[in-house]
C-alpha atoms as a PDB file:
ATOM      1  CA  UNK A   1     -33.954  62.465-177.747  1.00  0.00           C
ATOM      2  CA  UNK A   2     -32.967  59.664-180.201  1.00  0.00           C
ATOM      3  CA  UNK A   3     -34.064  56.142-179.556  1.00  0.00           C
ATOM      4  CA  UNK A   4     -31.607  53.525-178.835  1.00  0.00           C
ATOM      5  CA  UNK A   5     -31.300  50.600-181.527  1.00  0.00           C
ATOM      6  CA  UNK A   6     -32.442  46.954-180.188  1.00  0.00           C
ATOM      7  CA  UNK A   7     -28.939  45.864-180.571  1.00  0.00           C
ATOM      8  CA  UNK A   8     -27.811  48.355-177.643  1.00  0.00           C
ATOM      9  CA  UNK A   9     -30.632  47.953-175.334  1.00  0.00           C
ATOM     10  CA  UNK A  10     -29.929  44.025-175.491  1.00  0.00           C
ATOM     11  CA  UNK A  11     -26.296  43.638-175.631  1.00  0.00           C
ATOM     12  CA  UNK A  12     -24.552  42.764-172.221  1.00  0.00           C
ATOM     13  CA  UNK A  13     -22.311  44.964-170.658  1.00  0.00           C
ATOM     14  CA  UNK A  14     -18.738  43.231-170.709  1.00  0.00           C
ATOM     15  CA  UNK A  15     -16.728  43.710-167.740  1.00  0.00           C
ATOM     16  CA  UNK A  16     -14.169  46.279-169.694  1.00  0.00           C
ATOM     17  CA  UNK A  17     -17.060  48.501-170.058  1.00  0.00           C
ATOM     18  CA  UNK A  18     -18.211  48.736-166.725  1.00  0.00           C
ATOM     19  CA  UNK A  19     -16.160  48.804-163.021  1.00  0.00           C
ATOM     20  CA  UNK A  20     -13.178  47.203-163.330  1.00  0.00           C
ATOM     21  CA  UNK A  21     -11.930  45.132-160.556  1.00  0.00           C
ATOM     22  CA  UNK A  22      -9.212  46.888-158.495  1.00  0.00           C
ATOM     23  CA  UNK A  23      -5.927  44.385-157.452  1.00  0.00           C
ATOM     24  CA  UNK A  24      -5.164  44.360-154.113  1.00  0.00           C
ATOM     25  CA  UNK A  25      -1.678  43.189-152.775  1.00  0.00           C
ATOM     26  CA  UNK A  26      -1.539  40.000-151.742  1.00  0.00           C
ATOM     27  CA  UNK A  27       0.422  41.407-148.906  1.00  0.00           C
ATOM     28  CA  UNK A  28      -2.502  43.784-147.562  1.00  0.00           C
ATOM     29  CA  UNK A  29      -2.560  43.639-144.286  1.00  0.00           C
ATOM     30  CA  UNK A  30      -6.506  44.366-144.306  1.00  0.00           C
ATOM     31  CA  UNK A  31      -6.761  41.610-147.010  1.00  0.00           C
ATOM     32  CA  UNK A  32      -4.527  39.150-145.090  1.00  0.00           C
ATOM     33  CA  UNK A  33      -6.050  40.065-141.720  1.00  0.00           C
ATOM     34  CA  UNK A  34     -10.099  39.370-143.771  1.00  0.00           C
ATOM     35  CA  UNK A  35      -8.275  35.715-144.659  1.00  0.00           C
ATOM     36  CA  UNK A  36      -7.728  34.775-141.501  1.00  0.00           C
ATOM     37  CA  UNK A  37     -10.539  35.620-140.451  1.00  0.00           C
ATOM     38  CA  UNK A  38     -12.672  33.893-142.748  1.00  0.00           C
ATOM     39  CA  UNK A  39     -10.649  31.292-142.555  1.00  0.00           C
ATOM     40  CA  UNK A  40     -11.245  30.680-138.586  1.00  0.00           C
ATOM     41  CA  UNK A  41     -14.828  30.588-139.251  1.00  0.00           C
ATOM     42  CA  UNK A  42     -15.171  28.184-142.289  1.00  0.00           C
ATOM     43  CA  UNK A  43     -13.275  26.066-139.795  1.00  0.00           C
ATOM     44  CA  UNK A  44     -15.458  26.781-136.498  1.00  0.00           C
ATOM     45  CA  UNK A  45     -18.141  25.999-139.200  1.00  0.00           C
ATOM     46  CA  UNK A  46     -17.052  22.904-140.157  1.00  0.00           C
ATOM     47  CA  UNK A  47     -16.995  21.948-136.246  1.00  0.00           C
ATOM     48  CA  UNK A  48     -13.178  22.629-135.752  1.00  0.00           C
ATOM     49  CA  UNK A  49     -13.199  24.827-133.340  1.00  0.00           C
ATOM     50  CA  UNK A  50      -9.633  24.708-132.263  1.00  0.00           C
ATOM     51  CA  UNK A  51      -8.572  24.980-135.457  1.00  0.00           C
ATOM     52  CA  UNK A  52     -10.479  28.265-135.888  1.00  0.00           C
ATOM     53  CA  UNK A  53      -9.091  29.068-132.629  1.00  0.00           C
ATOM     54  CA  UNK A  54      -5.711  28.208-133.693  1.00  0.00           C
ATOM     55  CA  UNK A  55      -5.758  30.658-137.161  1.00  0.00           C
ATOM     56  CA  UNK A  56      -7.175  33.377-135.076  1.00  0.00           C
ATOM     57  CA  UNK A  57      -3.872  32.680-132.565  1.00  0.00           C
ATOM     58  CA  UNK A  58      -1.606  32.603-135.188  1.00  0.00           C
ATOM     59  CA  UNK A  59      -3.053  36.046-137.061  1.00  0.00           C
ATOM     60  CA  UNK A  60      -2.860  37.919-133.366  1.00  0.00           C
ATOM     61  CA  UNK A  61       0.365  36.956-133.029  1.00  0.00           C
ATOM     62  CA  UNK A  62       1.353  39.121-136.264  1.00  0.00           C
ATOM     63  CA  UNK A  63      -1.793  41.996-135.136  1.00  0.00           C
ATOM     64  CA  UNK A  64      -2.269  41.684-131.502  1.00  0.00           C
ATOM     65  CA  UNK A  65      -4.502  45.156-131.256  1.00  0.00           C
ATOM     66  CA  UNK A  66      -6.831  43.810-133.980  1.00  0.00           C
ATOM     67  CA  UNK A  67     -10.279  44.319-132.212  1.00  0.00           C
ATOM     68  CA  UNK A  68     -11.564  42.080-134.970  1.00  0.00           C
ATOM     69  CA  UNK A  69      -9.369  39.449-134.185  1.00  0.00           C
ATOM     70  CA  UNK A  70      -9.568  39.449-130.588  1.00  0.00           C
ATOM     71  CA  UNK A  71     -13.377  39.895-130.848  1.00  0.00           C
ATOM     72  CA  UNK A  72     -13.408  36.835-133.179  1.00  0.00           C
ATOM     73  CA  UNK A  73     -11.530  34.705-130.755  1.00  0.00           C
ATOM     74  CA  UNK A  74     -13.965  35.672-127.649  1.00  0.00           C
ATOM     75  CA  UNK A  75     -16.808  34.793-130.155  1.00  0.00           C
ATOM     76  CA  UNK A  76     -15.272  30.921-130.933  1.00  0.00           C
ATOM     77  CA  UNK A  77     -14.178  30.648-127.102  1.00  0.00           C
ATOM     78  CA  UNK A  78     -17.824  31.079-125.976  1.00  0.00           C
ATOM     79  CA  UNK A  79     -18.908  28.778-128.476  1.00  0.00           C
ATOM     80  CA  UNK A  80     -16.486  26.385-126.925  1.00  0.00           C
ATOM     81  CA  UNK A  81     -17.473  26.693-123.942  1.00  0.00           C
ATOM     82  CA  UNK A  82     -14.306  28.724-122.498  1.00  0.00           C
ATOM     83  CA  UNK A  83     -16.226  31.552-120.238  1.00  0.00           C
ATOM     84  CA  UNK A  84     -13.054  32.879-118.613  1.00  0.00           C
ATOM     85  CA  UNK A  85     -10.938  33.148-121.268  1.00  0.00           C
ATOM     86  CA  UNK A  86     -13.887  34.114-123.787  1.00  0.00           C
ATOM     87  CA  UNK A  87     -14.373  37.152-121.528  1.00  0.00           C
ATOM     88  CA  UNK A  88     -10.761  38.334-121.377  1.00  0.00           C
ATOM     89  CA  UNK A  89     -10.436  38.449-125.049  1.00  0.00           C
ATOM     90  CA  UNK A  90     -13.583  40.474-125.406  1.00  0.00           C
ATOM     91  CA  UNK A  91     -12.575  42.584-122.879  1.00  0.00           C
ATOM     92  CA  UNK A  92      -9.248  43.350-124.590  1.00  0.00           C
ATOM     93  CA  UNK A  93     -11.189  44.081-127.359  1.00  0.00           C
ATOM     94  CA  UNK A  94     -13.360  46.604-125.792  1.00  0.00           C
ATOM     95  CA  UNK A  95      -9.749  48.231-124.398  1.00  0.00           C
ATOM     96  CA  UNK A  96      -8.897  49.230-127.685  1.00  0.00           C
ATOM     97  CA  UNK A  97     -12.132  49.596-129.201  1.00  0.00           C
ATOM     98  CA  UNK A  98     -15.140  50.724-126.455  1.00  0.00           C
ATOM     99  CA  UNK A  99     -18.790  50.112-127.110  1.00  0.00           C
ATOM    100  CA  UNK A 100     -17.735  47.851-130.039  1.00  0.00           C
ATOM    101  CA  UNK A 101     -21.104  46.032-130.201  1.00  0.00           C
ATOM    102  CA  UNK A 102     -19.919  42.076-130.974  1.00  0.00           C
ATOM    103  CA  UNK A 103     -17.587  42.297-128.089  1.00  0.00           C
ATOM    104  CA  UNK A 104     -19.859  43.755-125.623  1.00  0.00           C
ATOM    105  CA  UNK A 105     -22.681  40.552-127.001  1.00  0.00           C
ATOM    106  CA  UNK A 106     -19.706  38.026-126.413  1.00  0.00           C
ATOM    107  CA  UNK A 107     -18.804  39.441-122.988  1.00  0.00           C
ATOM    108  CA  UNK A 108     -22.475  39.843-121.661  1.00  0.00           C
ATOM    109  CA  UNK A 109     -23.105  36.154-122.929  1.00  0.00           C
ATOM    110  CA  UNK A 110     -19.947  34.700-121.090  1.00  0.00           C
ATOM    111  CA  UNK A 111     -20.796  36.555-117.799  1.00  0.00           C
ATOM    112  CA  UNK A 112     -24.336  35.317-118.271  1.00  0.00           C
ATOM    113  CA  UNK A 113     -22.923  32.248-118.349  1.00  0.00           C
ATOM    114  CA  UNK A 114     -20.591  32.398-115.010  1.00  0.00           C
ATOM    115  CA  UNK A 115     -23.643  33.414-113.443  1.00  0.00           C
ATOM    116  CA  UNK A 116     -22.760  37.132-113.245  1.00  0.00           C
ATOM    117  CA  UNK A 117     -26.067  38.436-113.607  1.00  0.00           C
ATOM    118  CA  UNK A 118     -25.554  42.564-112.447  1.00  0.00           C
ATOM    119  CA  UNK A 119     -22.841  42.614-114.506  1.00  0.00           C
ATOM    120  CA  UNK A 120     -24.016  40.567-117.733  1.00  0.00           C
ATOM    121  CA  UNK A 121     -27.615  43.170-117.229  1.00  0.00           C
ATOM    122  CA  UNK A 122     -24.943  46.113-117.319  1.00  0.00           C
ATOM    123  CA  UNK A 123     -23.349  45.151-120.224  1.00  0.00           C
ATOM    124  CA  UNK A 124     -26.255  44.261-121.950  1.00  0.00           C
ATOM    125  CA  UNK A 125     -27.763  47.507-120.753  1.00  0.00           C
ATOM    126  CA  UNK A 126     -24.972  48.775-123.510  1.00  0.00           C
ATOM    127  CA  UNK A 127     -27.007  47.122-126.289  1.00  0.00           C
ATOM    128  CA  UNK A 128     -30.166  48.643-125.664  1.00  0.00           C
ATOM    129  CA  UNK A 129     -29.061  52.138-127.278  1.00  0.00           C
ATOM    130  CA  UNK A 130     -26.130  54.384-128.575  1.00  0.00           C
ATOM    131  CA  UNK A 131     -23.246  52.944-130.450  1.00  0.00           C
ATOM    132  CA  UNK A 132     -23.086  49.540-129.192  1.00  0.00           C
ATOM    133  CA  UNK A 133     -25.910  48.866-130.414  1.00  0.00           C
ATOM    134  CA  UNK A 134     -25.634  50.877-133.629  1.00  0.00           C
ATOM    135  CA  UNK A 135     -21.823  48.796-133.837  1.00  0.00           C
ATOM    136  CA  UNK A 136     -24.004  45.359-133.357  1.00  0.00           C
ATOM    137  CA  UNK A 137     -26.473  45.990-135.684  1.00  0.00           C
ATOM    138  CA  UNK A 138     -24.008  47.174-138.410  1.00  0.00           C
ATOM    139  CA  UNK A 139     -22.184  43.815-137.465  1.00  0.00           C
ATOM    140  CA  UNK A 140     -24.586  40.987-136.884  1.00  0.00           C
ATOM    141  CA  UNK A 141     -28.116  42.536-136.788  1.00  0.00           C
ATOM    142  CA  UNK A 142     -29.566  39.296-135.684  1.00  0.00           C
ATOM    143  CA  UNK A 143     -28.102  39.100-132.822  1.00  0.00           C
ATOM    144  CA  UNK A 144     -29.526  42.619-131.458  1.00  0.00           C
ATOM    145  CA  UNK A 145     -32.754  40.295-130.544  1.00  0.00           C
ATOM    146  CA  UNK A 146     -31.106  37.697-129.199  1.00  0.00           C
ATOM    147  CA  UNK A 147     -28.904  40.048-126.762  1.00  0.00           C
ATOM    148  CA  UNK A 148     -32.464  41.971-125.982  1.00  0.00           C
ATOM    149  CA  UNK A 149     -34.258  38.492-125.291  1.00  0.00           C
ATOM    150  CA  UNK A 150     -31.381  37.981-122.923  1.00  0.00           C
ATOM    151  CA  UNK A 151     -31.157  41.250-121.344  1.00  0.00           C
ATOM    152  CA  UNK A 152     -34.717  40.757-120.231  1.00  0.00           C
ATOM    153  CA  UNK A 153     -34.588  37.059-119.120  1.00  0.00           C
ATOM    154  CA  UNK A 154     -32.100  38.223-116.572  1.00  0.00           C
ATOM    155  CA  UNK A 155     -33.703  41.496-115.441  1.00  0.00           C
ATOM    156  CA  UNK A 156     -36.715  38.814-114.195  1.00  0.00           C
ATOM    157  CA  UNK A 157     -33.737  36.721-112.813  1.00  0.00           C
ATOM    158  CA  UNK A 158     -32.525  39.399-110.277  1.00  0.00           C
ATOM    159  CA  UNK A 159     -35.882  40.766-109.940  1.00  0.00           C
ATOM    160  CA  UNK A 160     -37.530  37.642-108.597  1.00  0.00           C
END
């Protein structure tokens, strides 16, 4: 096997010699639907909620079956404090996608909140195993604790 000169183990790869970055459309719908998205957050971030709210209205209006997006906008209505109409969105979500782990965490968390403790301990009961757990954990792992830590604090509720 023949040595490689100094020059080659030291010179930088330049980006023509290695993966080249692929174009996507600025029409994608993926891409455009990832925007929004993103977009809704940065705001909800920055502590504009209802501007969040308002990008994720706007991008359902053009994909109203988007899980994502209706998952997204259950997640910023809880944070807002909207229970009821946090937990329709997530359960529209869970219509057309079932055991989809963020949804089921957003739903359990706004029953919790209504006071709906069977129900909240059913749906968290989802979390423990299978694929809405698998689905939260490939989404937002750290909130498999936090729906856990839950799950138990209101099994002691309605036991006693």
């Amino acid at each position: 096997m023949r040595a490689q000169s100094q020059s080659a183990k030291t010179t930088p790869r330049t980006p023509r010699e290695g993966h080249r970055p692929v174009a996507v459309p600025s029409n994608d719908p993926k891409m455009l639907l990832a925007r929004a998205r993103n977009a809704a957050f940065a705001e909800a971030t920055k502590g504009n909620l209802g501007g969040g709210l308002g990008l994720l209205y706007d991008a359902l209006q053009d994909e109203p079956m988007s899980h994502d997006l209706l998952a997204d906008m259950a997640a910023l209505l809880l944070a807002a404090g909207k229970l009821e109409h946090a937990a329709a969105y997530a359960e529209r979500a869970l219509q057309i996608t079932p055991l989809h782990g963020p949804s089921l965490y957003t739903l359990a968390f706004t029953l919790s909140g209504r006071g709906e403790v069977d129900h909240a301990i059913g749906v968290l009961t989802e979390l423990q195993n299978g694929p809405g757990r698998d689905s939260l954990q490939a989404e937002a792992p750290e909130l498999v604790p936090v729906a856990m830590i839950e799950l138990q604090r209101l099994t002691r509720i309605r036991n006693g």
